[in-house]
PDB file of N, CA and C in Angstrom:
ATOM      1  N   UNK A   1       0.851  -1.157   0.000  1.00  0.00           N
ATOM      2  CA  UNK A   1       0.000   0.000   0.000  1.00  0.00           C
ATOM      3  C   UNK A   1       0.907   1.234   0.000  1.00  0.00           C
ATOM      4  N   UNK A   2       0.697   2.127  -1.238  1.00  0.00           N
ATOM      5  CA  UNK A   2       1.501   3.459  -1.223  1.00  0.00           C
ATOM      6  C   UNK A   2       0.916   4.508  -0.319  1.00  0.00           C
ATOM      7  N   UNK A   3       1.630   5.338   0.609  1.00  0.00           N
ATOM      8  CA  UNK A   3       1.045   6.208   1.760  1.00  0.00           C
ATOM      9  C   UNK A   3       1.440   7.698   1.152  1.00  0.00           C
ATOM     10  N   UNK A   4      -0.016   8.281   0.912  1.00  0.00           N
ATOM     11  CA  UNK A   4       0.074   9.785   0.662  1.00  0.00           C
ATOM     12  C   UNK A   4       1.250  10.610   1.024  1.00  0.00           C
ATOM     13  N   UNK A   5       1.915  11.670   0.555  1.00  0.00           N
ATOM     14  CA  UNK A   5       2.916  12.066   1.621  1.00  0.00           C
ATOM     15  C   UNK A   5       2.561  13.196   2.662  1.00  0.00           C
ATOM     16  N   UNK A   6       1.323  13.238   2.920  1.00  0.00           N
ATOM     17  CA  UNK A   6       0.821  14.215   4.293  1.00  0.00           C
ATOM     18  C   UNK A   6       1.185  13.006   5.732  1.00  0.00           C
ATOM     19  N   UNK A   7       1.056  11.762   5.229  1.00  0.00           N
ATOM     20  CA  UNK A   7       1.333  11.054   6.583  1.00  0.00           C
ATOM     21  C   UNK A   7       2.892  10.889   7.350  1.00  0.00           C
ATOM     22  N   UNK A   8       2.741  11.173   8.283  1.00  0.00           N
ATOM     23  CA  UNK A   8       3.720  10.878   9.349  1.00  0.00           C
ATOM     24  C   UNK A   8       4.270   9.359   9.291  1.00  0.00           C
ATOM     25  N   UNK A   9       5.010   9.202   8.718  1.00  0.00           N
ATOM     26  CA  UNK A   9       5.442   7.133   9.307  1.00  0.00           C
ATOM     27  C   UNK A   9       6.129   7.026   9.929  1.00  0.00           C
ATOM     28  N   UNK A  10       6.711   7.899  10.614  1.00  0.00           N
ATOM     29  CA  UNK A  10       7.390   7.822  11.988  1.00  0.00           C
ATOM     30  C   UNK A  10       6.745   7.953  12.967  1.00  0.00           C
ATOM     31  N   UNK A  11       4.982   8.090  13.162  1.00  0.00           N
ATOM     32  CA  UNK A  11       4.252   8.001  14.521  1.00  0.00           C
ATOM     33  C   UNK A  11       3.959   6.592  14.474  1.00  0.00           C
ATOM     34  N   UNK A  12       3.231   6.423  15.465  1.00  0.00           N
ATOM     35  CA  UNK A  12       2.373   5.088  15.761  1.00  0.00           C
ATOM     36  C   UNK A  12       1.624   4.530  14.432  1.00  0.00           C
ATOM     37  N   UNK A  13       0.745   3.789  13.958  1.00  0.00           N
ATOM     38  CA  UNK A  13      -0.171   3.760  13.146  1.00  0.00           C
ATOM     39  C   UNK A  13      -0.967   2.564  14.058  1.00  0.00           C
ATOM     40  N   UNK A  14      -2.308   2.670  14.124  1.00  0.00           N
ATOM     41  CA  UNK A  14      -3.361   2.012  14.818  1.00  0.00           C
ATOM     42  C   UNK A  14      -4.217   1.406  13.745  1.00  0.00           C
ATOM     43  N   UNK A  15      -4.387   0.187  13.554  1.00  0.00           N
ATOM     44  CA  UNK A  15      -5.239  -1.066  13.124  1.00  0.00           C
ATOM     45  C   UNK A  15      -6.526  -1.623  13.600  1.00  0.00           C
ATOM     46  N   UNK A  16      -7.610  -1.612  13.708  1.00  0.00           N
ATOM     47  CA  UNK A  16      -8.246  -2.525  14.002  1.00  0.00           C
ATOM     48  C   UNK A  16      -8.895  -3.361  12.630  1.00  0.00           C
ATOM     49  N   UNK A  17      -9.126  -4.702  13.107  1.00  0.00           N
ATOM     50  CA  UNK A  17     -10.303  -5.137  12.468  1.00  0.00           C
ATOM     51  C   UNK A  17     -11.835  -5.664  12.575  1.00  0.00           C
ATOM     52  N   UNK A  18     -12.528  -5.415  12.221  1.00  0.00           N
ATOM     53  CA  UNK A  18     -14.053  -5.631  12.556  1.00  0.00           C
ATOM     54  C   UNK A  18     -14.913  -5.947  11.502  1.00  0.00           C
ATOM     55  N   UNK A  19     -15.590  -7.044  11.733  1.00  0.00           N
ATOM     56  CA  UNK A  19     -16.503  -7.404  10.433  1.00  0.00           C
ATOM     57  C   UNK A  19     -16.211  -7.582   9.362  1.00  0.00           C
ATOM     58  N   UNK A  20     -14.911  -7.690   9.126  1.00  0.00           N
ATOM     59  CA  UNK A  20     -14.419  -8.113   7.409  1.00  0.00           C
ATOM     60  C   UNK A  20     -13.578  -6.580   7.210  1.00  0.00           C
ATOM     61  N   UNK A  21     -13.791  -5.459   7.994  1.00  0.00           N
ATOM     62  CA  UNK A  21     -12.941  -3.814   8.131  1.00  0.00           C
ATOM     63  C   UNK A  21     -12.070  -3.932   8.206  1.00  0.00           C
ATOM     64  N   UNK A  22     -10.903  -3.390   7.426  1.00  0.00           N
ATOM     65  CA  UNK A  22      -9.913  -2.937   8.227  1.00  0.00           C
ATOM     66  C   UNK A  22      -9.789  -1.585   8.351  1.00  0.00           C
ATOM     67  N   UNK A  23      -9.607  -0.982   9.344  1.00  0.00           N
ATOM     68  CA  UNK A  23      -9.455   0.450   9.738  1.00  0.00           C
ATOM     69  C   UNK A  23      -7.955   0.937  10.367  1.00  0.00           C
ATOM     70  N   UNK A  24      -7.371   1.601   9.294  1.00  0.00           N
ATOM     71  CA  UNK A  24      -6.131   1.812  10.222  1.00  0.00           C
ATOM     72  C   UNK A  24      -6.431   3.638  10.369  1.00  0.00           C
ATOM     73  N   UNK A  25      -5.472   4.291  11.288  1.00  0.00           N
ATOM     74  CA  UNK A  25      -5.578   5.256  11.998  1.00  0.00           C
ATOM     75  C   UNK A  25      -4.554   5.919  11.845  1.00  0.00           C
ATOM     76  N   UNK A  26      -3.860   6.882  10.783  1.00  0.00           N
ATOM     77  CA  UNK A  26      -2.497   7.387  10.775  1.00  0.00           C
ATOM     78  C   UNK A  26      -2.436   8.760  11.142  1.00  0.00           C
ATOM     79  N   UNK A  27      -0.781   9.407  11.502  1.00  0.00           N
ATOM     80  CA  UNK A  27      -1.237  10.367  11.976  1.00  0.00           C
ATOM     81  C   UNK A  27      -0.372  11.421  10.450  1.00  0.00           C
ATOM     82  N   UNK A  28      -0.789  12.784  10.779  1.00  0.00           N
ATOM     83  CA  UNK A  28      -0.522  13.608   9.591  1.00  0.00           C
ATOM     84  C   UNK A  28       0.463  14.251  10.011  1.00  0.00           C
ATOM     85  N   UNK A  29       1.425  14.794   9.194  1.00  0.00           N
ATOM     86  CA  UNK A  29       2.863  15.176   9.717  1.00  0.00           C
ATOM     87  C   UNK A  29       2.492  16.771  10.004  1.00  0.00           C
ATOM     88  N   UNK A  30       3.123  17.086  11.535  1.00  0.00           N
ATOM     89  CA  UNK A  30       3.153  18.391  12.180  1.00  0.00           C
ATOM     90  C   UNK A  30       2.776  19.856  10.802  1.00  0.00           C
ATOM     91  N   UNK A  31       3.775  19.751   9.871  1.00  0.00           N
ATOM     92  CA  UNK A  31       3.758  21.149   9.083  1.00  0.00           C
ATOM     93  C   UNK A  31       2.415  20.869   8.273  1.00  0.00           C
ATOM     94  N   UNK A  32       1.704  20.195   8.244  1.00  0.00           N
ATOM     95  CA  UNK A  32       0.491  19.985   7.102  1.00  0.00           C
ATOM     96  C   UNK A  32      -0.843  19.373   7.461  1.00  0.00           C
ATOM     97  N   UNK A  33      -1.048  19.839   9.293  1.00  0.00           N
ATOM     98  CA  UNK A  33      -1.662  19.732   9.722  1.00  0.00           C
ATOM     99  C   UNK A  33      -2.899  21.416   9.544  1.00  0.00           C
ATOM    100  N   UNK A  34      -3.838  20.915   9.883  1.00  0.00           N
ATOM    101  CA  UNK A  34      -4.867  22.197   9.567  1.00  0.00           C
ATOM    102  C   UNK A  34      -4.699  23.272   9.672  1.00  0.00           C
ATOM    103  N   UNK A  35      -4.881  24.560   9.599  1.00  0.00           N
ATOM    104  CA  UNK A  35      -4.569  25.693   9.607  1.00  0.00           C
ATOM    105  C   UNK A  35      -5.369  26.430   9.895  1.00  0.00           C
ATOM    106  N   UNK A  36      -5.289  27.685  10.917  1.00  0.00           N
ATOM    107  CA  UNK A  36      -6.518  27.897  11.236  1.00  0.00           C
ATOM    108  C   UNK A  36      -6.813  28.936   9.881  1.00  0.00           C
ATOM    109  N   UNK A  37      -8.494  29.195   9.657  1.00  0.00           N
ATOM    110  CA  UNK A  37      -9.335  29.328   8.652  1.00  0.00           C
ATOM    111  C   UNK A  37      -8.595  30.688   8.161  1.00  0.00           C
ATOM    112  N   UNK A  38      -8.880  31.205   7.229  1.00  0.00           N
ATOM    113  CA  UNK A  38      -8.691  32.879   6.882  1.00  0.00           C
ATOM    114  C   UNK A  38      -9.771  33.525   6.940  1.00  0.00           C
ATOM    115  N   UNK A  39     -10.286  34.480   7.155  1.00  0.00           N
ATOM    116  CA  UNK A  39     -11.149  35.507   7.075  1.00  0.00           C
ATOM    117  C   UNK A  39     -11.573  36.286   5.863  1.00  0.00           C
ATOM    118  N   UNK A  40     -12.649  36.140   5.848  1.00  0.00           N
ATOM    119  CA  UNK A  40     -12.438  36.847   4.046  1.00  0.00           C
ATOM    120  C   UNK A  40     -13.607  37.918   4.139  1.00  0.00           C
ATOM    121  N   UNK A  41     -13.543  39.236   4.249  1.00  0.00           N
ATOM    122  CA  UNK A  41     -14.814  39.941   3.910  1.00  0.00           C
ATOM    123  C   UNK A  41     -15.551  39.869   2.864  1.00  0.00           C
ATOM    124  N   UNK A  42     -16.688  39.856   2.981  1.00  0.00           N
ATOM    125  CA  UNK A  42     -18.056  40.194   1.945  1.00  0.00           C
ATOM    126  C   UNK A  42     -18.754  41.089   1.557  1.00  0.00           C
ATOM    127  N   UNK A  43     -18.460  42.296   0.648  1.00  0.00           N
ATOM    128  CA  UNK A  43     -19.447  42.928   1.189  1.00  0.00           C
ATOM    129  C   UNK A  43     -20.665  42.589  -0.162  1.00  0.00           C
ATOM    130  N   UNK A  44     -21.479  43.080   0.111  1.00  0.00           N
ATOM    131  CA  UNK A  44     -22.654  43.261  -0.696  1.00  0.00           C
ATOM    132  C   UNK A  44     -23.665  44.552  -1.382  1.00  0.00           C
ATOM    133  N   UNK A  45     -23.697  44.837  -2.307  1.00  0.00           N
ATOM    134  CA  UNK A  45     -24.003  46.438  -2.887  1.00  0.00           C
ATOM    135  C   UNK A  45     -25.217  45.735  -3.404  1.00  0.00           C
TER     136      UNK A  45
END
C-alpha cells in the first residue's frame, strides 16, 4: 500500500479489524496539519 505524503510514518499507526474492516488510523505530519481558517470579507451592494 503506497502512503500519501501528508502522513507521518514515523508516529504510531493504529489497526483494528471488525466485520471483514480494516481500519487503520495514521497520523498527519506536524507542518500539514490544519490551519486555522482565513477571514475573508463580503461585502454586498
Amino acid at each position: 500500500m503506497t502512503l500519501p505524503e501528508t502522513v507521518d510514518e514515523d508516529q504510531e499507526v493504529k489497526a483494528q479489524y471488525k466485520d471483514g474492516i480494516l481500519h487503520l488510523t495514521l497520523q498527519k505530519k506536524e507542518d500539514l496539519k490544519l490551519k486555522p481558517a482565513k477571514k475573508v470579507k463580503v461585502f454586498y451592494i
